[in-house]
PDB file of N, CA and C in Angstrom:
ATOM      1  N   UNK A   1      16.405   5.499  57.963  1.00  0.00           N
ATOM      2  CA  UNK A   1      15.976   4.365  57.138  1.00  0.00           C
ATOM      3  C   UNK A   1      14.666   3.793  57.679  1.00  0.00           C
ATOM      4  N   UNK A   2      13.859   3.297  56.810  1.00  0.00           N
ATOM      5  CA  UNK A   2      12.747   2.653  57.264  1.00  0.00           C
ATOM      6  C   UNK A   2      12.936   1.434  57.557  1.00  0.00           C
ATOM      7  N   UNK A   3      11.972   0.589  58.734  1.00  0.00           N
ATOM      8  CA  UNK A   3      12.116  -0.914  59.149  1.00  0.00           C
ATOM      9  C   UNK A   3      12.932  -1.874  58.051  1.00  0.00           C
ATOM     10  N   UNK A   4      11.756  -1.343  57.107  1.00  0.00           N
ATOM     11  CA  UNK A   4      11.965  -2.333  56.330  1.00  0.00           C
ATOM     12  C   UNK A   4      13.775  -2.666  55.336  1.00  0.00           C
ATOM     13  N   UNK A   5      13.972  -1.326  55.265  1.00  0.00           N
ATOM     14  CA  UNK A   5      15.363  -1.032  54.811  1.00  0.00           C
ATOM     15  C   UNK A   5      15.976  -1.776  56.141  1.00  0.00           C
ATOM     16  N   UNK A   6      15.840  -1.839  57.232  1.00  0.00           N
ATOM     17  CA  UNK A   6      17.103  -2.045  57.826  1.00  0.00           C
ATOM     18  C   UNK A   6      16.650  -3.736  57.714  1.00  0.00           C
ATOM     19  N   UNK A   7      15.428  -4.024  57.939  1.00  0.00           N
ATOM     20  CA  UNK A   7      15.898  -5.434  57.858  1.00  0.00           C
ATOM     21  C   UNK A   7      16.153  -6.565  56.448  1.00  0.00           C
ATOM     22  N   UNK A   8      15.920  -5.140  55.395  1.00  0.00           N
ATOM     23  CA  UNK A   8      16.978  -6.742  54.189  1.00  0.00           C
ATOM     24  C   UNK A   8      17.928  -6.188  54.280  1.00  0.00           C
ATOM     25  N   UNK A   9      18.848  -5.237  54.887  1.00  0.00           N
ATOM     26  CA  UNK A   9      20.426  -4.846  55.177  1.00  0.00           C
ATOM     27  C   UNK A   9      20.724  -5.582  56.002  1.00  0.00           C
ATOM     28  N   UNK A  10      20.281  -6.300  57.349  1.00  0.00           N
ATOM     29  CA  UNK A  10      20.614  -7.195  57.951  1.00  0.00           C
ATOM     30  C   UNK A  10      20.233  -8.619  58.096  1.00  0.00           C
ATOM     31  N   UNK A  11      19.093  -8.934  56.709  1.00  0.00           N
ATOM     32  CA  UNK A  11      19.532 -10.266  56.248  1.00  0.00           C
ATOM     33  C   UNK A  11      20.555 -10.192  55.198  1.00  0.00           C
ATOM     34  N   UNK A  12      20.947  -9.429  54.733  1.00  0.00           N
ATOM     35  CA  UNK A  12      22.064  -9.530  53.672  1.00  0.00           C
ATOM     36  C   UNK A  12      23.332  -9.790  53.972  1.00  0.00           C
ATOM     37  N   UNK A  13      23.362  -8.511  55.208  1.00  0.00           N
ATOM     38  CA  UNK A  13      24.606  -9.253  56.203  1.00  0.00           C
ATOM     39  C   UNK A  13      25.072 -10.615  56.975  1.00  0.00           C
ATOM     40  N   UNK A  14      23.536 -11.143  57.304  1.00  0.00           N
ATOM     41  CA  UNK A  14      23.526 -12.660  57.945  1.00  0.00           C
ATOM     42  C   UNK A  14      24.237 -13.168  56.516  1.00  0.00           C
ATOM     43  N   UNK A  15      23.697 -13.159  55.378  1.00  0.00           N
ATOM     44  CA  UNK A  15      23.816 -14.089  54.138  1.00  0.00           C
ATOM     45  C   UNK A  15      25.040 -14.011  53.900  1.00  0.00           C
ATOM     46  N   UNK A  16      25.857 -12.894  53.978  1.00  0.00           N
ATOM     47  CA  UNK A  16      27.307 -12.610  53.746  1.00  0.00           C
ATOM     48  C   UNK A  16      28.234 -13.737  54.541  1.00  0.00           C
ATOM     49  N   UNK A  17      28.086 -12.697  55.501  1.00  0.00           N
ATOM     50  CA  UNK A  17      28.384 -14.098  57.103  1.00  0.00           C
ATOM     51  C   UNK A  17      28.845 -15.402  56.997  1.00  0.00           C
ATOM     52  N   UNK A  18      27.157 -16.141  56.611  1.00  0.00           N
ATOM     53  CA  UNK A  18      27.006 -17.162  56.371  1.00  0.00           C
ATOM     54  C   UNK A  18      28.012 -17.947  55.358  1.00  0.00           C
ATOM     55  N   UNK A  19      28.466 -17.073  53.961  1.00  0.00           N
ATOM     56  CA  UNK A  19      29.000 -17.502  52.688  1.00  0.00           C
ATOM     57  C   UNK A  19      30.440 -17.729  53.345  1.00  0.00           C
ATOM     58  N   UNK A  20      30.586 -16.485  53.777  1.00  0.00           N
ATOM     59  CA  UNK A  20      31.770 -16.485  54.504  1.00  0.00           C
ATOM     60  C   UNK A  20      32.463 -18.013  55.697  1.00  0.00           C
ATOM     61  N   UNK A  21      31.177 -18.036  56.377  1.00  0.00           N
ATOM     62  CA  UNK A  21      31.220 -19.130  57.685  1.00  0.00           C
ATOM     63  C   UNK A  21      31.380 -20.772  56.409  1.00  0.00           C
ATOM     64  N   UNK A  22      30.965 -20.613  55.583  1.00  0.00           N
ATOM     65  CA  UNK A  22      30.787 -21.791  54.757  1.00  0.00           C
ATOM     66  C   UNK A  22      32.708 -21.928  54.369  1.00  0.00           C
ATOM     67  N   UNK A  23      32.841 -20.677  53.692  1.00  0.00           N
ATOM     68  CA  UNK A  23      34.138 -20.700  52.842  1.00  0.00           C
ATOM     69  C   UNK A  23      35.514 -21.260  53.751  1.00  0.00           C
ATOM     70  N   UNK A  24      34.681 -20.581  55.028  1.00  0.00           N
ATOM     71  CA  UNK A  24      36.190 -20.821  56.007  1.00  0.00           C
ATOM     72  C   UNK A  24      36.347 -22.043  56.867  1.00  0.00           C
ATOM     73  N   UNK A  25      35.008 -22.703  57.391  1.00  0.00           N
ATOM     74  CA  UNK A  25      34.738 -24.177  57.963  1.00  0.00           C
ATOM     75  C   UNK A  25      34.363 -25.215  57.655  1.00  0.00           C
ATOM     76  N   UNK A  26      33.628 -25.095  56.366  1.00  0.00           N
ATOM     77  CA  UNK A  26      33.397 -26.313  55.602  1.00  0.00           C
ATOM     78  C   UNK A  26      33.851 -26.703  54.335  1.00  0.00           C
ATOM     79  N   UNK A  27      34.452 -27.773  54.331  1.00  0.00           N
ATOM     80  CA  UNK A  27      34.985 -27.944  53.319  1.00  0.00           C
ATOM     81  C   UNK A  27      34.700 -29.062  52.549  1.00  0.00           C
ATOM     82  N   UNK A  28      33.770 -29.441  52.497  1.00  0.00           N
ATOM     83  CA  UNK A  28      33.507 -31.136  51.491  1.00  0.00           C
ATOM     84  C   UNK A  28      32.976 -29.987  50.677  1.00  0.00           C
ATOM     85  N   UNK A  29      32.958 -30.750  49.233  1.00  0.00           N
ATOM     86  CA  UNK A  29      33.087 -30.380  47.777  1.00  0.00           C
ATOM     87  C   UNK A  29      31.211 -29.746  47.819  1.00  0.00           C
ATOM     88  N   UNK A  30      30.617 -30.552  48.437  1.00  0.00           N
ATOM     89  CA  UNK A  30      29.562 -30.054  48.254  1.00  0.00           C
ATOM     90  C   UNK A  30      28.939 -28.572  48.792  1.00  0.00           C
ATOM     91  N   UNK A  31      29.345 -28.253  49.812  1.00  0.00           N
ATOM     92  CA  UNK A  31      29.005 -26.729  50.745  1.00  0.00           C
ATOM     93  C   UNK A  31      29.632 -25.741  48.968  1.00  0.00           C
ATOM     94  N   UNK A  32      31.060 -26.476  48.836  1.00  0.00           N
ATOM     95  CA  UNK A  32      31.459 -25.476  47.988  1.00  0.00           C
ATOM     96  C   UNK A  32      31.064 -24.787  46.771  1.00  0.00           C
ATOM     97  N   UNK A  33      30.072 -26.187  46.259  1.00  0.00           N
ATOM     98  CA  UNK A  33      29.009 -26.140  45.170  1.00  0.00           C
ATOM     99  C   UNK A  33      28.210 -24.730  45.759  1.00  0.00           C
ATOM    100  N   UNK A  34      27.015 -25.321  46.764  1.00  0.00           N
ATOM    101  CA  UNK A  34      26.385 -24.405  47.212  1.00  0.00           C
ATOM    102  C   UNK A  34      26.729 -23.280  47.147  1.00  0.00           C
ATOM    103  N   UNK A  35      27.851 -22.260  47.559  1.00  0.00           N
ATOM    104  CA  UNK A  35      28.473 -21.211  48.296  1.00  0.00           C
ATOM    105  C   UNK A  35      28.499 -20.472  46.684  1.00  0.00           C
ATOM    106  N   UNK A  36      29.204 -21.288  45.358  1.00  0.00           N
ATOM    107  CA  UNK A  36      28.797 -20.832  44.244  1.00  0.00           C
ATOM    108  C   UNK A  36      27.824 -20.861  43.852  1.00  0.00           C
ATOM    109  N   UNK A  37      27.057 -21.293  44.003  1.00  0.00           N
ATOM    110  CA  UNK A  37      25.553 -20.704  43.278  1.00  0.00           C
ATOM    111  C   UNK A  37      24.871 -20.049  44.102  1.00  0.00           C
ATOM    112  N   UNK A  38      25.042 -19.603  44.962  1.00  0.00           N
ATOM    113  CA  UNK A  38      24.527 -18.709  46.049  1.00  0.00           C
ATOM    114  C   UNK A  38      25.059 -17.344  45.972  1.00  0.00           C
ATOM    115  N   UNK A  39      26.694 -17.667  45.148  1.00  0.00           N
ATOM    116  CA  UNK A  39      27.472 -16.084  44.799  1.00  0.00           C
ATOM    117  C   UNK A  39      26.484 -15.961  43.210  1.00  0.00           C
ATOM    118  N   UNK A  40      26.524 -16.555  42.125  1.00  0.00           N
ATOM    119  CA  UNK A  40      26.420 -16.486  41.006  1.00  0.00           C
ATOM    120  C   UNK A  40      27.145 -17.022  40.338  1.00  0.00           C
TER     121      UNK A  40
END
């Protein structure tokens, strides 16, 4: 793979992560907003 391939594969993974780290520790109504419009 080229640089560049690997690094939006591993911001995609941070972003995953992240949705994830949101879904499971934060919980006021608002993160949850976010977390959906960030899925679609």
């Amino acid at each position: 793979m080229t640089i560049i391939t690997k690094i939006l594969a591993t911001l995609v993974a941070m972003e995953f992560f992240y949705i994830m780290y949101l879904e499971t520790t934060v919980t006021t109504s608002d993160s949850k907003v976010a977390v959906m419009v960030l899925m679609g």
